[in-house]
Protein backbone atom coordinates (compact mmCIF):
# COMPACT_ATOMS: atom_id res chain seq x y z
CA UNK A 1 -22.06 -1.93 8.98
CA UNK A 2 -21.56 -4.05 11.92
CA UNK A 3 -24.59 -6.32 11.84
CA UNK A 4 -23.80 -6.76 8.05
CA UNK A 5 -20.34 -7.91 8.73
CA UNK A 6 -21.55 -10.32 11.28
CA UNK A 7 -24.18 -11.43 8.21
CA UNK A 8 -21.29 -12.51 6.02
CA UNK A 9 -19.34 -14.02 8.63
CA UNK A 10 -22.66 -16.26 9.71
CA UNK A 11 -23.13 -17.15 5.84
CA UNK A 12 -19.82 -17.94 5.11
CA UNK A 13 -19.55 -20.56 8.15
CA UNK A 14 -22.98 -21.87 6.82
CA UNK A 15 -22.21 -22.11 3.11
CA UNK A 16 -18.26 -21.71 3.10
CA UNK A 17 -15.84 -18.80 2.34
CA UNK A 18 -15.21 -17.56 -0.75
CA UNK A 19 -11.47 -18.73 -0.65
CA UNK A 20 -12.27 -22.02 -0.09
CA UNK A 21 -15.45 -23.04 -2.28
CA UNK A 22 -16.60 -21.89 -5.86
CA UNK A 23 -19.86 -19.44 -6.25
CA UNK A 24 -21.19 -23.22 -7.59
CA UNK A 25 -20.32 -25.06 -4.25
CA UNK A 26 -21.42 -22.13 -2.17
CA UNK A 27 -24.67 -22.03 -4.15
CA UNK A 28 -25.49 -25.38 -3.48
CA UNK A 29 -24.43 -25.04 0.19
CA UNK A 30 -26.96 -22.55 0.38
CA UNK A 31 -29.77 -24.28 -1.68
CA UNK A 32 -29.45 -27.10 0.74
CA UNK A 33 -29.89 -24.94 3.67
CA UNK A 34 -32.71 -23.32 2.36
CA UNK A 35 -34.33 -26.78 1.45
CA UNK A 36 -33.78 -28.32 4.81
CA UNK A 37 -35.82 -25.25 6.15
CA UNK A 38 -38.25 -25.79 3.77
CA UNK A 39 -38.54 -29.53 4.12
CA UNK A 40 -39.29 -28.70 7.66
CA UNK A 41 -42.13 -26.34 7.09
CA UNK A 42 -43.92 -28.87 4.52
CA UNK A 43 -43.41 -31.67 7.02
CA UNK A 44 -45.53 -29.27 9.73
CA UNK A 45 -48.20 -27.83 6.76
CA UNK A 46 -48.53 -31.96 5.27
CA UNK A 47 -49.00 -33.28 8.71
CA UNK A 48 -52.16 -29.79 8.93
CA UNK A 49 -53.65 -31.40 5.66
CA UNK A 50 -53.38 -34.86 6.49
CA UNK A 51 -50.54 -35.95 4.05
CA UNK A 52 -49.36 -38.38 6.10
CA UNK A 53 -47.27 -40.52 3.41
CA UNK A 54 -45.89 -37.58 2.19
CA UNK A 55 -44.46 -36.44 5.86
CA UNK A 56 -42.63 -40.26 5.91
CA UNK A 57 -40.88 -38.96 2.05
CA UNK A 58 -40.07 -35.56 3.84
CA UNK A 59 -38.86 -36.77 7.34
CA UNK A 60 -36.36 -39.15 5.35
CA UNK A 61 -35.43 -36.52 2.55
CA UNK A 62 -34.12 -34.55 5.63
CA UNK A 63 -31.91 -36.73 7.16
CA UNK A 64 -30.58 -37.85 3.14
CA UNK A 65 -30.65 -34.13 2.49
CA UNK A 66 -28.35 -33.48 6.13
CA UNK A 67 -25.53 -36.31 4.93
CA UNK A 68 -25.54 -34.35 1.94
CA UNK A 69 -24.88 -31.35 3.04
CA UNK A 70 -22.69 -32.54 5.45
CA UNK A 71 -20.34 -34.38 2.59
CA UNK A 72 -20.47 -30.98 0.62
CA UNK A 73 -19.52 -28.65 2.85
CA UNK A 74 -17.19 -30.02 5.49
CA UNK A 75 -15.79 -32.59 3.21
CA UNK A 76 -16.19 -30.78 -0.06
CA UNK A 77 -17.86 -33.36 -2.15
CA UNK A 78 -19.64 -31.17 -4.09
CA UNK A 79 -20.43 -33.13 -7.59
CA UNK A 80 -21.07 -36.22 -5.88
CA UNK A 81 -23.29 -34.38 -3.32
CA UNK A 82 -25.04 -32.54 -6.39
CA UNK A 83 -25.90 -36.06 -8.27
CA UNK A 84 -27.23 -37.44 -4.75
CA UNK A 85 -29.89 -34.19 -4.36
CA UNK A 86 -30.75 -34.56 -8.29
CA UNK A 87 -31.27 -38.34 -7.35
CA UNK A 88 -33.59 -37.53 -3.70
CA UNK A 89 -35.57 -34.91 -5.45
CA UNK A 90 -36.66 -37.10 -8.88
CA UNK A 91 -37.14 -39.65 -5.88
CA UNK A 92 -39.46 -37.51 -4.01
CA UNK A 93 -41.11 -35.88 -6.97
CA UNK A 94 -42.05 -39.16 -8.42
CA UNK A 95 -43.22 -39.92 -4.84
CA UNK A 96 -45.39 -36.68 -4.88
CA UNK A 97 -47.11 -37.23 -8.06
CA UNK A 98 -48.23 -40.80 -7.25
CA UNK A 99 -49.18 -39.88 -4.18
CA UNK A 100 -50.26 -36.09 -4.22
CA UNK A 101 -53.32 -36.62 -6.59
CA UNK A 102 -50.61 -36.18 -10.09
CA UNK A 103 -51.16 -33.83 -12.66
CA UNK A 104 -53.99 -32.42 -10.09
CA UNK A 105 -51.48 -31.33 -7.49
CA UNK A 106 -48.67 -28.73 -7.07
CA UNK A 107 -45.68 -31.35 -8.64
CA UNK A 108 -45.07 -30.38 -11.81
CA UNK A 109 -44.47 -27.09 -10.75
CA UNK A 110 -42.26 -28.25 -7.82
CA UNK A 111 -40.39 -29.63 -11.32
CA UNK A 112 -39.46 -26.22 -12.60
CA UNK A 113 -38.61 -25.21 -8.63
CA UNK A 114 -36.30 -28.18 -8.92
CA UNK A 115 -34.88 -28.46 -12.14
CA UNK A 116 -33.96 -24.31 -11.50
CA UNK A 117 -32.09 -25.23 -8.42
CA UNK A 118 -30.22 -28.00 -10.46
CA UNK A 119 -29.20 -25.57 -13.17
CA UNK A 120 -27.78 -23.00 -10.90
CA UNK A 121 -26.08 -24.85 -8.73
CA UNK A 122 -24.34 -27.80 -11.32
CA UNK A 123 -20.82 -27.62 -13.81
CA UNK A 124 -22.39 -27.14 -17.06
CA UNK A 125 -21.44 -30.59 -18.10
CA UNK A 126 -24.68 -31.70 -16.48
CA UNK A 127 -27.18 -29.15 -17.86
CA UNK A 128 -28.16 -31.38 -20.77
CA UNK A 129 -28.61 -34.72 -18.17
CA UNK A 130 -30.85 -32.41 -16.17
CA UNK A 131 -33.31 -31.33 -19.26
CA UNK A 132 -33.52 -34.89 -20.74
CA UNK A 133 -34.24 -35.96 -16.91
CA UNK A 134 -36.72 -33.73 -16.23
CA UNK A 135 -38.31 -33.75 -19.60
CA UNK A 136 -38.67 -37.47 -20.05
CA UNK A 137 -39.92 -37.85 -15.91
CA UNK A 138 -42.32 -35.08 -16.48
CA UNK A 139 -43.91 -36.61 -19.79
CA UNK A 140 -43.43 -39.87 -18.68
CA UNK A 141 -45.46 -39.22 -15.32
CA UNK A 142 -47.80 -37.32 -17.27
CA UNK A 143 -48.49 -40.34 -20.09
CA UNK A 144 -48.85 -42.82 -17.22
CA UNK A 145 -51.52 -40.74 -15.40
CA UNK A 146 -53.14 -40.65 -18.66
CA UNK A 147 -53.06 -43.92 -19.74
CA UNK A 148 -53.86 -45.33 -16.06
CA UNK A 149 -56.04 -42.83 -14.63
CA UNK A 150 -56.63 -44.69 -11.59
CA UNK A 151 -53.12 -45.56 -10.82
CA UNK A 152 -52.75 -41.79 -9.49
CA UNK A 153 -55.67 -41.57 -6.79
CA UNK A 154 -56.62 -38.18 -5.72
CA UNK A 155 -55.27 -38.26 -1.94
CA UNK A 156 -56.53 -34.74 -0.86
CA UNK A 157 -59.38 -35.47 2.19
CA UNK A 158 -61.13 -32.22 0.81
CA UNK A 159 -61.40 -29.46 -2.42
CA UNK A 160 -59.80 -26.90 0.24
CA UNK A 161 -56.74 -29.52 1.18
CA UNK A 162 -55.82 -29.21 -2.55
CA UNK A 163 -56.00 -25.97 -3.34
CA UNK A 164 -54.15 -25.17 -0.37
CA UNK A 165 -51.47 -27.79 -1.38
CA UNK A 166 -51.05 -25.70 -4.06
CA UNK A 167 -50.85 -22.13 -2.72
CA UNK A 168 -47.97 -23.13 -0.41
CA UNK A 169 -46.03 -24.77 -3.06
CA UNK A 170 -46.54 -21.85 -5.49
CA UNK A 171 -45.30 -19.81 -2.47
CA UNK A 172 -42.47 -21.89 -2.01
CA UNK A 173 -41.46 -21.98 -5.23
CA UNK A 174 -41.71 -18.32 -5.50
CA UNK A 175 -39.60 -18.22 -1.99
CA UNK A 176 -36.94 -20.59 -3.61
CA UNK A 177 -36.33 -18.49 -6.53
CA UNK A 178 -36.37 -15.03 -4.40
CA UNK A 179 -33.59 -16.28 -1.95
CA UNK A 180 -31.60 -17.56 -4.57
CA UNK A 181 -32.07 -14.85 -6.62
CA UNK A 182 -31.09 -12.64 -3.85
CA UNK A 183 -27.78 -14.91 -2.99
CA UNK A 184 -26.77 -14.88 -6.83
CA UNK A 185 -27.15 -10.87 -6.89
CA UNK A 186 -25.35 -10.45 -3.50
CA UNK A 187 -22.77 -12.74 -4.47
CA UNK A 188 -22.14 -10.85 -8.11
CA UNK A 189 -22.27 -7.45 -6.50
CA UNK A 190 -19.54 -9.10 -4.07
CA UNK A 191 -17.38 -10.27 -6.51
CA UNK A 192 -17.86 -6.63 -8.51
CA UNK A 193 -16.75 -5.06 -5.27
CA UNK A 194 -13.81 -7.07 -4.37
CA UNK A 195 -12.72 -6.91 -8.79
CA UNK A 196 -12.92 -3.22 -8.03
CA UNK A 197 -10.89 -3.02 -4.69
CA UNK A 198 -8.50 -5.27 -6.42
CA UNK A 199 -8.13 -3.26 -9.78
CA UNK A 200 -7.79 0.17 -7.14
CA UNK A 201 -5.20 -2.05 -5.56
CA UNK A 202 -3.29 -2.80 -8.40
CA UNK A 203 -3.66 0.54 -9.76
CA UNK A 204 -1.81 2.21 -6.38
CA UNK A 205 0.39 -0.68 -6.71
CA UNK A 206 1.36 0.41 -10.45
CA UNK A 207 1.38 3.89 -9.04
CA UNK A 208 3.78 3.06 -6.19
CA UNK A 209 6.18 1.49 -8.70
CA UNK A 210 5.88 3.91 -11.25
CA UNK A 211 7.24 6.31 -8.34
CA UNK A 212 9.73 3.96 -7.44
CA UNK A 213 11.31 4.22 -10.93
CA UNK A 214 10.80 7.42 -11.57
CA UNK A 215 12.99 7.43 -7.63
CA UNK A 216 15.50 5.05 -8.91
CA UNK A 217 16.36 7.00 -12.19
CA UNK A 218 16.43 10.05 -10.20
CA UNK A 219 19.15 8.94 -7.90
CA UNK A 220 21.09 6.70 -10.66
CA UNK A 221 21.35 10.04 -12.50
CA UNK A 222 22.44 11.50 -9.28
CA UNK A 223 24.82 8.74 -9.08
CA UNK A 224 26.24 9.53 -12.23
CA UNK A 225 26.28 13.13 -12.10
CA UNK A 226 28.19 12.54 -9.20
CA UNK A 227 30.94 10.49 -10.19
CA UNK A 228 31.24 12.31 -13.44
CA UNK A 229 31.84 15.13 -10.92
CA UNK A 230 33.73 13.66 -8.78
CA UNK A 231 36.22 12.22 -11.44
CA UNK A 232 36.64 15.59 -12.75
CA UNK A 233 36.44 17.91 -9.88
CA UNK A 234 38.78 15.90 -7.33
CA UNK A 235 41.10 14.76 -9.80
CA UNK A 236 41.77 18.30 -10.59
CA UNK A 237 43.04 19.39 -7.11
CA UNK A 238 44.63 16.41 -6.38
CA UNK A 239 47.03 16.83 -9.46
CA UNK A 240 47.51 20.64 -8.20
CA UNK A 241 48.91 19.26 -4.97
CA UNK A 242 51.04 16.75 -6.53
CA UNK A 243 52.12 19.88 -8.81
CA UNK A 244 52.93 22.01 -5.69
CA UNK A 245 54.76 19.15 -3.64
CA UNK A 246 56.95 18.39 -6.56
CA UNK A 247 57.94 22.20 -6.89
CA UNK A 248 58.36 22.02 -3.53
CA UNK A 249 60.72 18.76 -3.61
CA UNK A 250 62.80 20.50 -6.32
CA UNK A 251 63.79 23.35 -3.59
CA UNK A 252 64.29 25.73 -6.56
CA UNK A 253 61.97 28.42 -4.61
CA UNK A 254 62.92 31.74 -2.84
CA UNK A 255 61.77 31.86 0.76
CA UNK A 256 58.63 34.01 0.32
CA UNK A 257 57.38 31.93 -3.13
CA UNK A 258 57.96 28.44 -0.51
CA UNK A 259 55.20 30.53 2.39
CA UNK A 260 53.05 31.40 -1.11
CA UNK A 261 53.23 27.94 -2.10
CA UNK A 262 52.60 26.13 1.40
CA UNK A 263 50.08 28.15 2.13
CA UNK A 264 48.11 27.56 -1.26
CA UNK A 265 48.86 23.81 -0.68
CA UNK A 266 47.30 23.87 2.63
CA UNK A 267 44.20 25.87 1.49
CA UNK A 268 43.68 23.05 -1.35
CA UNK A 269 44.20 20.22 0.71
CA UNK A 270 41.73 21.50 3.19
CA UNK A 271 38.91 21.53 0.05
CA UNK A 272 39.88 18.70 -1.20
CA UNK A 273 39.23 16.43 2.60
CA UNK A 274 36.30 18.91 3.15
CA UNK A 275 35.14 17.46 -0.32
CA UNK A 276 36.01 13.45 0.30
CA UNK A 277 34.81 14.08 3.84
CA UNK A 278 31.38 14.97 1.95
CA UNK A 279 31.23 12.57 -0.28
CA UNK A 280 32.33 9.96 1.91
CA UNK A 281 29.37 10.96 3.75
CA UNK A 282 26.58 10.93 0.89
CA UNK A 283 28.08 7.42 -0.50
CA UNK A 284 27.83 5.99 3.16
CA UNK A 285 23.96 6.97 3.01
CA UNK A 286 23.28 5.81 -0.36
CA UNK A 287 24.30 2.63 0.14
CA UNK A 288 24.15 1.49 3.88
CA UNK A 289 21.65 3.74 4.99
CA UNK A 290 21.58 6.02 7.51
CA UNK A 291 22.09 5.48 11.54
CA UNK A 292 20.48 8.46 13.34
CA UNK A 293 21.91 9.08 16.93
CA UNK A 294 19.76 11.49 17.99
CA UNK A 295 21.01 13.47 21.74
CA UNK A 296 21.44 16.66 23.06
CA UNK A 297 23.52 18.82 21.58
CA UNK A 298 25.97 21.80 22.85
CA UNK A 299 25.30 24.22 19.91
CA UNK A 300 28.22 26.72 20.68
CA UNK A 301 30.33 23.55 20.84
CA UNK A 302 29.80 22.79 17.30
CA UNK A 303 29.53 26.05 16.24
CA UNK A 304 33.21 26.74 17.85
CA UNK A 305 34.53 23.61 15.80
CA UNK A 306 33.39 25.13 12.92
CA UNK A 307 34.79 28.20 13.43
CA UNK A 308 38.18 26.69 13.62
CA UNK A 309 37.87 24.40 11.04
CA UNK A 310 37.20 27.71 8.79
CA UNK A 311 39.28 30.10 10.33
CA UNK A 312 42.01 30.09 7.86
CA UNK A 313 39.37 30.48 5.42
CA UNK A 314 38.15 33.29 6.85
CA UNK A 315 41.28 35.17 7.95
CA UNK A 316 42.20 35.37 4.14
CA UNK A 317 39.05 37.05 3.12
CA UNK A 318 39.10 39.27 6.21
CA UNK A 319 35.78 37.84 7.03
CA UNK A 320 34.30 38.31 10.62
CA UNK A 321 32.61 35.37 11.73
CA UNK A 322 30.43 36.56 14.50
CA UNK A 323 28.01 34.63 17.18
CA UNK A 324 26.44 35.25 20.52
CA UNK A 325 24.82 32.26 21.57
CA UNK A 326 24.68 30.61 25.65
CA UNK A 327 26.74 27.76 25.93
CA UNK A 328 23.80 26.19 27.79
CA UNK A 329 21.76 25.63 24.64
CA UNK A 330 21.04 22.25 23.27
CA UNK A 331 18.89 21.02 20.38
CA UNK A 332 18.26 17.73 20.07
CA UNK A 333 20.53 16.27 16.84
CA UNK A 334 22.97 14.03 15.88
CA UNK A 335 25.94 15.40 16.71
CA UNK A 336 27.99 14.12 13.58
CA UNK A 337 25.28 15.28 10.76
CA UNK A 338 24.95 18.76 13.04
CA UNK A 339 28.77 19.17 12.76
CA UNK A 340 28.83 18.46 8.77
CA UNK A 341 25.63 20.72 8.08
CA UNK A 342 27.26 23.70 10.31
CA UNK A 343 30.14 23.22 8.39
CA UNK A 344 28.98 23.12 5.34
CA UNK A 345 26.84 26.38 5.72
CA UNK A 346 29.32 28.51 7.36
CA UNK A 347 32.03 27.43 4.52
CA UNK A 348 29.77 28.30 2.14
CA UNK A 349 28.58 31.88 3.46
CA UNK A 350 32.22 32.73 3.40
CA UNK A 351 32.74 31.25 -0.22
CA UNK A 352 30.56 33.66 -0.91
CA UNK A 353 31.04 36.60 0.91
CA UNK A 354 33.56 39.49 -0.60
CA UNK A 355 36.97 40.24 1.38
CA UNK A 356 35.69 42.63 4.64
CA UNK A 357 32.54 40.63 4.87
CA UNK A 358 30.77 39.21 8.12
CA UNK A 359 28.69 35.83 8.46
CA UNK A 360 26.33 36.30 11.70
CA UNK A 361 24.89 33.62 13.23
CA UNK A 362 21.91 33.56 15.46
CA UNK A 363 19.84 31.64 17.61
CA UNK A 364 16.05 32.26 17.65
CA UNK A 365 13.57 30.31 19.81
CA UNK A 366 10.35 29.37 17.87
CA UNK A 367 8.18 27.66 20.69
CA UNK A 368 10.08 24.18 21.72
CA UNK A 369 12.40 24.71 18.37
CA UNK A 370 15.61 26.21 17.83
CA UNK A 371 15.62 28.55 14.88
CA UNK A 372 19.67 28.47 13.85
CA UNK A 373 19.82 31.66 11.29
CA UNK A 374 23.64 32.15 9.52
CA UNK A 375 23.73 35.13 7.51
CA UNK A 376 25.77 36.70 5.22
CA UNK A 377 26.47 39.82 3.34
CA UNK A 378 27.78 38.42 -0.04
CA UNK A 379 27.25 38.09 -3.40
CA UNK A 380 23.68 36.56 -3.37
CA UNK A 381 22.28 33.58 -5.14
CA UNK A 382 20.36 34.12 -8.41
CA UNK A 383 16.73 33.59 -8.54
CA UNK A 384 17.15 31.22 -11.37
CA UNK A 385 18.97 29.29 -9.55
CA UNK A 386 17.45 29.15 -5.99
CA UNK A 387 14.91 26.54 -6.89
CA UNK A 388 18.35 23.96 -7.34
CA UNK A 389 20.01 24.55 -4.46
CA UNK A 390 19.74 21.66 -2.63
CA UNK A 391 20.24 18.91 -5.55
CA UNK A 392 22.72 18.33 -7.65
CA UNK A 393 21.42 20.70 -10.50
CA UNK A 394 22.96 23.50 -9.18
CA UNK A 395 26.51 22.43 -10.51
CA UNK A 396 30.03 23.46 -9.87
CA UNK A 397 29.96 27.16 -8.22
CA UNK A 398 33.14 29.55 -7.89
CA UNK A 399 33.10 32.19 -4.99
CA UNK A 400 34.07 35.36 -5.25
CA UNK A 401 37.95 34.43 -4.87
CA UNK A 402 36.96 31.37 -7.46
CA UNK A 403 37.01 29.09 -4.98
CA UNK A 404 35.22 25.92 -6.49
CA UNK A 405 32.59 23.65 -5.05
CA UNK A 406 30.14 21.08 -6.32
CA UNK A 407 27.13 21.55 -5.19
CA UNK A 408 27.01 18.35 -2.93
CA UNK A 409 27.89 20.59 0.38
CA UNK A 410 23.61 21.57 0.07
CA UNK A 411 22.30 18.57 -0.71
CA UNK A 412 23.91 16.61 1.93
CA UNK A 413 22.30 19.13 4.73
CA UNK A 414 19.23 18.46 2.98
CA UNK A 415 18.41 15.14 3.70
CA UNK A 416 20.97 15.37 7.21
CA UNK A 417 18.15 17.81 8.34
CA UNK A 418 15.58 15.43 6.82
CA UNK A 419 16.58 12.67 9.04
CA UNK A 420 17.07 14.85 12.05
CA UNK A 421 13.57 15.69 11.82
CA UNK A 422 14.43 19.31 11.23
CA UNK A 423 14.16 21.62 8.54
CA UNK A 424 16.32 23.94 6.73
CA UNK A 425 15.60 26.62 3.96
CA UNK A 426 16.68 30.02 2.77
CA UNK A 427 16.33 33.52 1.83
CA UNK A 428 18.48 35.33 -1.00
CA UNK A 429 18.88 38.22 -2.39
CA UNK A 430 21.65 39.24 -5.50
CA UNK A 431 23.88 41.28 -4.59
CA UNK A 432 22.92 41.38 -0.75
CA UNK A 433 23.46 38.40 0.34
CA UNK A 434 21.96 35.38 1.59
CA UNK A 435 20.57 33.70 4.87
CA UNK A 436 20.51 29.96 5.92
CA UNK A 437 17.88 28.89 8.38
CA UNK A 438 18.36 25.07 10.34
CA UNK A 439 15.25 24.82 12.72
CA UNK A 440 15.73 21.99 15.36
CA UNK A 441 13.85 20.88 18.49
CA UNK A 442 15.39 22.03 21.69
CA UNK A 443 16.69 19.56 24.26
CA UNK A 444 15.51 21.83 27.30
CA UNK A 445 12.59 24.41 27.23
């Protein structure tokens, strides 16, 4: 793999990249390589069978053929530099004929050689000046041979010069239209390979957008679920408070209705900041993204804040929240997302849980995590619905005193544990309760 990379590299510096130069240019790049080499070797086998005029042609076709490819690659000249090799080689064939014993010699097959090189490597514009050229120079060499047989001496010093003359250009001919063969096949199978890594590119391209709008529906619906939600479920206990205050304002209650009353009032306006606290939350990470402060964390801290931010909750269900956990533990979290997950949970497994209940939380340590289990002994979550609990398809939910939530409490602990690198999941059963799991590195092992 290595050596052939180091191939392409060496080829493209000799005949140009394909980002620069057309499979044209590069072709004729190449076919003047390949005829300097060649112009070499005849210049070595003339001089073994005493063609000495014909070294002189070949010694100053190479430096011609050097400017040209000199002008074409570095410069880029290409159709100029592919009219000045059309021009050298009718030059040199003429040259050969004269002077390489004519229609007896290898020339008018070094025609074909040539006007094959021409055809490849030239804009279409110029195929029909290259078949008129080479017709009427062929014929026209031909007819003059004819017509002035002695004109075209036979310059070969023996019968074995000539037919040697001949084998090498046959074999150079036949080298000539291997190597470019070879280049034209390499180069197509290229350009098949990089079509085909380009249509696989597109194709994960399409893919990756087709995701991303199938992502961006998914959370516009989201969005809209959420303010439909929102507009109906906050509305509601907002108006209940004003309803309550303005009782209250009208001082028309007996002493014990007033507790009744204030103590309702506080209950909803707890929901109701738990609920914008939540959403205030979510809307933050939709649309500014999400900072992570990731630290050790006191987990009976947080798990004591919770407890008194629920307490009330609690004490009117005659619900015993219950945890045993060293105040030395830390997991590694951030501290805000921690507190609104925790709270979240715990509200919830009281929500749920019948009057006399008990929510247990414990601490398990699963190699260098913290396995965080809080269980309850309530009402369960159906099996229908435990594939939706952590997206907004599981709706508006009533607990067993109808208190009412929307369903955002889950999702948001979702993707908190998602960017805390931690995981959370569950186990339910109707009628028997259910348990929340948060797993979380540990700060000290």
């Amino acid at each position: 793999m290595g050596d052939m990379l180091n191939k392409n590299v060496f080829l493209d510096k000799v005949i140009g990249g394909r980002s620069e130069f057309s499979m044209q240019n590069r072709a004729f790049n190449f076919v003047c390589v390949v005829s300097f080499l060649i112009l070499i070797f005849c210049i070595f086998f003339d001089a073994f069978i005493s063609q000495w005029l014909m070294i002189c042609v070949m010694t100053a076709l190479l430096g011609v053929l050097a400017v040209i490819y000199y002008f074409a690659r570095f410069k880029m000249l290409y159709k100029p530099g592919i009219v000045a090799y059309a021009i050298c080689s009718y030059t040199a064939l003429i040259i050969n004929y004269k002077y390489n014993s004519g229609i007896n010699g290898p020339t008018l097959f070094l025609f074909f050689v040539v006007f094959h090189l021409l055809i490849v490597t030239s804009p279409s514009k110029y195929y029909k000046i290259w078949i008129f050229l080479h017709i009427f120079i062929a014929l026209g060499l031909i007819g003059y041979e004819y017509f002035n047989p002695d004109a075209v001496p036979d310059t070969y010093p023996s019968r074995y010069g000539r037919f040697l003359d001949v084998i090498a250009s046959y074999l150079i001919g036949i080298l000539f239209f291997f190597l470019k063969t070879r280049y034209l096949v390499d180069y197509y199978n290229g350009e098949k390979q990089l079509a085909e890594e380009r249509a696989i590119a597109i194709e994960k391209q399409n893919e990756q957008i087709i995701l991303q709008n199938q992502e961006l529906e998914r959370v516009n619906e989201e969005k809209d679920k959420m303010f439909s939600i929102v507009s109906h479920d906050l509305r509601s206990p907002i108006d209940t408070i004003l309803g309550f205050l303005e009782v209250l304002s009208a001082d028309i209650l007996e002493p014990d209705e007033k507790v009744e009353i204030e103590t309702q009032l506080r209950d909803k306006v707890k929901n109701t900041s738990e609920l914008i606290l939540n959403l205030l939350f979510w809307s933050k990470a939709q649309m500014n993204g999400v900072t992570v402060s990731l630290a050790p964390v006191s987990l009976m801290d947080l798990l004591d804040e919770a407890r008194t931010f629920l307490l009330s909750n609690a004490a009117k269900k005659s619900i015993k929240i219950t945890y045993n956990i060293s105040r030395e533990t830390e997991v590694v979290a951030d501290k805000d997302m921690l507190r609104i997950i925790l709270r979240n949970i715990i509200g919830n497994a009281i929500k749920f849980t019948n009057s006399g209940g008990e929510v247990a939380i414990k601490l398990t340590q699963k190699g260098s995590d913290a396995e965080i289990s809080i269980k309850d002994n309530g009402i369960g979550i159906p099996v229908a619905k435990q594939g939706e609990m952590f997206s907004l398809k599981s709706g508006t939910t009533f607990g067993t005193e109808n208190e009412k939530g929307i369903g955002l409490g889950l999702m948001l602990c979702k993707e908190f544990m998602g960017y805390q690198n931690g995981k959370i999941w569950f186990e339910s059963e109707e009628g028997k309760g259910s348990t929340f799991y948060l797993s979380l590195p540990l700060a000290q092992l």
